[in-house]
Protein backbone atom coordinates (compact mmCIF):
# COMPACT_ATOMS: atom_id res chain seq x y z
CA UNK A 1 63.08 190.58 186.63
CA UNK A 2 62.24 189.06 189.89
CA UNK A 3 58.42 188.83 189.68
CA UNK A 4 59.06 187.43 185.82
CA UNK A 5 60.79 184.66 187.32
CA UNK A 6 58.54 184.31 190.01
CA UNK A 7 55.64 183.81 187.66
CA UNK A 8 57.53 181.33 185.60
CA UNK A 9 58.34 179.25 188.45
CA UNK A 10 54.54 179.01 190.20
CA UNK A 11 53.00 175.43 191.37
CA UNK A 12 49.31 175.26 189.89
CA UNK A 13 49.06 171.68 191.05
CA UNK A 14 48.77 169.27 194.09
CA UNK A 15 50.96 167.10 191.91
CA UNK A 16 53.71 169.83 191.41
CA UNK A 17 53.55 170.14 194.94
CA UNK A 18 53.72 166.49 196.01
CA UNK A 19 56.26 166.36 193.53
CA UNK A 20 58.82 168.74 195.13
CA UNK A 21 58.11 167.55 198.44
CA UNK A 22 57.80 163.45 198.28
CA UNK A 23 61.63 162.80 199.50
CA UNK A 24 60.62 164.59 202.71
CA UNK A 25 57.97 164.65 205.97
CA UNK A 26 56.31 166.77 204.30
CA UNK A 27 54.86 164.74 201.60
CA UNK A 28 52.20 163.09 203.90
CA UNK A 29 51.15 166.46 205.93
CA UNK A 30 50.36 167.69 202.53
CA UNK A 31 48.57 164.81 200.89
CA UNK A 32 46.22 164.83 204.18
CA UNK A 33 45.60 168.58 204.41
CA UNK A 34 45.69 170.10 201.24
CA UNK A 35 42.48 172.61 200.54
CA UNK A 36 41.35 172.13 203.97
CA UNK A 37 41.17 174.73 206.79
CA UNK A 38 43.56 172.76 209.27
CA UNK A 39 46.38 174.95 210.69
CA UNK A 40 49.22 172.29 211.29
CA UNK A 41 52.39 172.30 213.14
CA UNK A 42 55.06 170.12 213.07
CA UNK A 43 57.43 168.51 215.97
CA UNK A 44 60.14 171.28 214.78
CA UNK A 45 57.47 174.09 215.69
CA UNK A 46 56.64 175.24 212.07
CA UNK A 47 53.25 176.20 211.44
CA UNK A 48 51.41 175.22 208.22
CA UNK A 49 48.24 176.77 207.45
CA UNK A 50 46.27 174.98 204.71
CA UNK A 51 43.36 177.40 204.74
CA UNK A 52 43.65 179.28 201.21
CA UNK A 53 41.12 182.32 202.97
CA UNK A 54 44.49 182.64 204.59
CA UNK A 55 46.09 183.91 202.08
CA UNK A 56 44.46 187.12 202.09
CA UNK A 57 45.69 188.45 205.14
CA UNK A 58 49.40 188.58 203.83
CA UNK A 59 50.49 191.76 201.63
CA UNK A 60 51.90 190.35 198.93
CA UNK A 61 50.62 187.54 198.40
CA UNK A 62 47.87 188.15 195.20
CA UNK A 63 49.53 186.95 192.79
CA UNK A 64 50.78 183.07 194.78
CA UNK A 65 48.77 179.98 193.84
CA UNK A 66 47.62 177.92 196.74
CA UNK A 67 50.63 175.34 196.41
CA UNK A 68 53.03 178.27 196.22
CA UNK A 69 51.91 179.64 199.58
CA UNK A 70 51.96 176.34 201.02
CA UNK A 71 55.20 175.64 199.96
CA UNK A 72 56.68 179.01 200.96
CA UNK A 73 55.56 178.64 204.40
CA UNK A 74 57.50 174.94 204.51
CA UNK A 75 60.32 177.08 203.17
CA UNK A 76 60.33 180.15 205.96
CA UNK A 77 60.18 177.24 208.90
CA UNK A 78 60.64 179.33 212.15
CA UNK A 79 62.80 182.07 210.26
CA UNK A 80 60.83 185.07 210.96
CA UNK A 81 60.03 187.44 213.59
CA UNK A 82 59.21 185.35 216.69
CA UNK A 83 58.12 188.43 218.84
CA UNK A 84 56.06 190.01 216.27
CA UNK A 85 54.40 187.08 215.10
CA UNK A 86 53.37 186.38 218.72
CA UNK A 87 51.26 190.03 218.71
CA UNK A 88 50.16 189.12 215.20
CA UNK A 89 48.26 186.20 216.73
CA UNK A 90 47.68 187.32 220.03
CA UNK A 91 46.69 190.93 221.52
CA UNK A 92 49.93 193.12 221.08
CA UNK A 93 49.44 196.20 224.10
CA UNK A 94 52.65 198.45 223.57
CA UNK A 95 55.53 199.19 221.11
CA UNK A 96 58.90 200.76 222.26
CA UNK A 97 62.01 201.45 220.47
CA UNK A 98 64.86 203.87 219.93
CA UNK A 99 65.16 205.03 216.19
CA UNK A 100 68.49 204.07 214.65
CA UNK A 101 68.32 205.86 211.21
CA UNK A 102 66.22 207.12 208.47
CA UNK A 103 65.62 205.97 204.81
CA UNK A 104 63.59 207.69 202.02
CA UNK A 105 60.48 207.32 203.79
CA UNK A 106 61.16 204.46 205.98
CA UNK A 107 62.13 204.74 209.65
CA UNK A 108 64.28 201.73 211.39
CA UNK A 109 64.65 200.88 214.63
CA UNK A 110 67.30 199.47 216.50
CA UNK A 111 65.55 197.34 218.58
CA UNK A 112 62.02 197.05 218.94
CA UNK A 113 60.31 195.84 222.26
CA UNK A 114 57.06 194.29 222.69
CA UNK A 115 54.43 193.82 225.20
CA UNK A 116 51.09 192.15 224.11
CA UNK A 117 49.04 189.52 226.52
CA UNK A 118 47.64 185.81 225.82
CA UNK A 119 44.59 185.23 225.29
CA UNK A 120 44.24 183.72 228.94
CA UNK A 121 45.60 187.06 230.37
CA UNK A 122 49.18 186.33 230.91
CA UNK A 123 51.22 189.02 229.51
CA UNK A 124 54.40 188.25 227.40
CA UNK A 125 57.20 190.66 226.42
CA UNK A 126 60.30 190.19 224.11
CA UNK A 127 62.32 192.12 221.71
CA UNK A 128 63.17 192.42 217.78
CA UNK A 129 66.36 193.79 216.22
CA UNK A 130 66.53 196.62 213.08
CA UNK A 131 62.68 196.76 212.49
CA UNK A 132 61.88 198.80 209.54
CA UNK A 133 58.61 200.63 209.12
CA UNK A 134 57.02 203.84 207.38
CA UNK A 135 57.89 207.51 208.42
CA UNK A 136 54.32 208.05 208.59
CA UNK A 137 53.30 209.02 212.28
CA UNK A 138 56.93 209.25 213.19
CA UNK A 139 57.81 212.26 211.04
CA UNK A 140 58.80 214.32 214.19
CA UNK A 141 61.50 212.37 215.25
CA UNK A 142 65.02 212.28 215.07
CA UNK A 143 67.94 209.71 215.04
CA UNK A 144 68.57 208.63 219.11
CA UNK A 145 64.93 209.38 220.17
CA UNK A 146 63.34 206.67 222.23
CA UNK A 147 59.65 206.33 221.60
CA UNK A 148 56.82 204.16 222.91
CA UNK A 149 53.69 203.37 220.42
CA UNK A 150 50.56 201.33 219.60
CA UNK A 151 50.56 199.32 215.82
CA UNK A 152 49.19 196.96 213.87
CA UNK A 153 51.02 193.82 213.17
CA UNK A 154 50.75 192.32 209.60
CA UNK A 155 51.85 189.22 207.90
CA UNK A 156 53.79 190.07 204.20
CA UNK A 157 56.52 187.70 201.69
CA UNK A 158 59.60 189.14 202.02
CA UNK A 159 62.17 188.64 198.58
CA UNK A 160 65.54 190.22 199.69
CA UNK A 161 66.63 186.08 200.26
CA UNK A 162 64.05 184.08 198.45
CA UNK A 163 60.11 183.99 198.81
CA UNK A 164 59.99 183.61 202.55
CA UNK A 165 56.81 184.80 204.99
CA UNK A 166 57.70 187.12 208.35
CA UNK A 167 56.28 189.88 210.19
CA UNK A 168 56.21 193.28 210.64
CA UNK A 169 54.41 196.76 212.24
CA UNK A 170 52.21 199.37 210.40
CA UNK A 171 50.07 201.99 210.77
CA UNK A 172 51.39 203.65 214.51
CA UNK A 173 49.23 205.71 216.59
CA UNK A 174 49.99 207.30 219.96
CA UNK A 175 53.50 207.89 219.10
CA UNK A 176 55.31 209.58 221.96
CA UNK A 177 59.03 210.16 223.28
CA UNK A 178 59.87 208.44 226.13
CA UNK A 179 63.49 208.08 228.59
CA UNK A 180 65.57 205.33 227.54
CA UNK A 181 65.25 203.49 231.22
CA UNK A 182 61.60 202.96 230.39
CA UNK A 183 62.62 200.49 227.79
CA UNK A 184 62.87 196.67 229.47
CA UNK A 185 66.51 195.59 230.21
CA UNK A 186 68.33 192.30 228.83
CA UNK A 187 68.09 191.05 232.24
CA UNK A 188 64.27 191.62 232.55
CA UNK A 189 63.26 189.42 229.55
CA UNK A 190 65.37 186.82 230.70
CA UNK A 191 63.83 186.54 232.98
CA UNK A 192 60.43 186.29 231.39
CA UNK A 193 61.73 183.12 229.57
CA UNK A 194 62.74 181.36 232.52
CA UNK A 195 59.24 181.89 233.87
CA UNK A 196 57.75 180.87 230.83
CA UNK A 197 59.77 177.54 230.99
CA UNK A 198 58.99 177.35 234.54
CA UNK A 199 55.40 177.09 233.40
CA UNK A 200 55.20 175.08 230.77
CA UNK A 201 56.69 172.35 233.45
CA UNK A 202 54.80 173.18 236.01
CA UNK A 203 52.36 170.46 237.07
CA UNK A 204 49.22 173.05 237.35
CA UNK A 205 50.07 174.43 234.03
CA UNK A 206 46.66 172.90 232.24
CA UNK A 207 44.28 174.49 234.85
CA UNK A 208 46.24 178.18 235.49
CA UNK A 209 44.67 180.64 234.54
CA UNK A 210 48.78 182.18 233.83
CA UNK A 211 47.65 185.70 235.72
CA UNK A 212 49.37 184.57 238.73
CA UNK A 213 50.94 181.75 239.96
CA UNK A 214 48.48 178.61 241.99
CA UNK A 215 51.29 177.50 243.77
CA UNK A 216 52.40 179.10 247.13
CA UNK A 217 55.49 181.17 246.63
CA UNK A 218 57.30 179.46 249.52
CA UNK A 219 57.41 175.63 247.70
């Protein structure tokens, strides 16, 4: 029923589009980009990618029109998985979790915690709540284990609340249990943030490098 309705309400037009959008800030943004390759982001932090190649990284997303999948990212904003989208675009390095309960053949985790790195080195960590992901490669495990692991982030539509986009982790190698104090505290990616912001203000930020700090420890 779902996927009827979803075909009968498709945009096939830049007018459609316009059309929805023309009470809004969004009208201009798409007037100037639409079918070009510009990846925009607005004051708010939402990204808009205009580049219909795009579209063929996200699983489920054969059967949108162009307008649909710009209008569906408008409509996800910066509701998705901020961690995970950060190792979708940058270089993810490790996966740990502990595994809060089993489904058919899905797995989910209670928390999920991330370390990846920037592209100019600096490494970043942060965490995602009840991550669900296929039993395959973690078929030996049980409810309470705490494992560490290597995957592949991927962008999909999610329908449980509407067509919105967000990410999530597939195909896991090097699956092995690990001692719940390896997992980073609370306390430790607090801390992380405060750095970041501490960066981002920081007068040298523009010509760090962001693998260590250029200012003496001391000032």
């Amino acid at each position: 029923m779902y996927h009827l309705l979803m075909e009968e309400n498709k945009m096939k037009t830049k007018k459609e589009l316009l059309k929805k959008y023309e009470e809004t800030e969004y009208y201009e943004v798409i007037k100037e980009n639409y079918g070009s390759k510009v990846n925009y982001q607005t004051y708010e932090g939402i990204i808009i990618n205009f580049d219909k190649d795009a579209m063929k990284d996200i699983v489920g997303a054969k059967k949108l029109t162009y307008e649909d999948f710009i209008d569906i990212q408008i409509q996800t904003g910066k509701d998705y998985r901020g961690a995970l989208m950060l190792c979708y675009y940058y270089c993810p390095i490790e996966f740990k979790g502990e595994v809060e309960t089993f489904r058919k053949n899905t797995v989910c985790f209670k928390r999920i915690y991330v370390d990846g790195m920037y592209f100019d080195g600096k490494m970043f960590k942060g965490k995602e709540e009840h991550v669900w992901m296929s039993t395959n490669g973690f078929d030996k495990l049980n409810k309470g284990d705490f494992v560490s692991f290597f995957a592949e982030p991927y962008l999909y539509i999610k329908t449980s609340n509407g067509k919105k986009l967000d990410f999530g982790l597939r195909n896991p190698q090097q699956v092995k249990k690990i001692e719940k104090y390896e997992l980073p505290t609370d306390k430790e990616l607090m801390i992380q943030e405060v750095d970041d912001i501490i960066c981002e203000n920081c007068y040298l930020y523009e010509h760090c490098s962001r693998t260590y700090c250029m200012q003496a420890k001391n000032t």
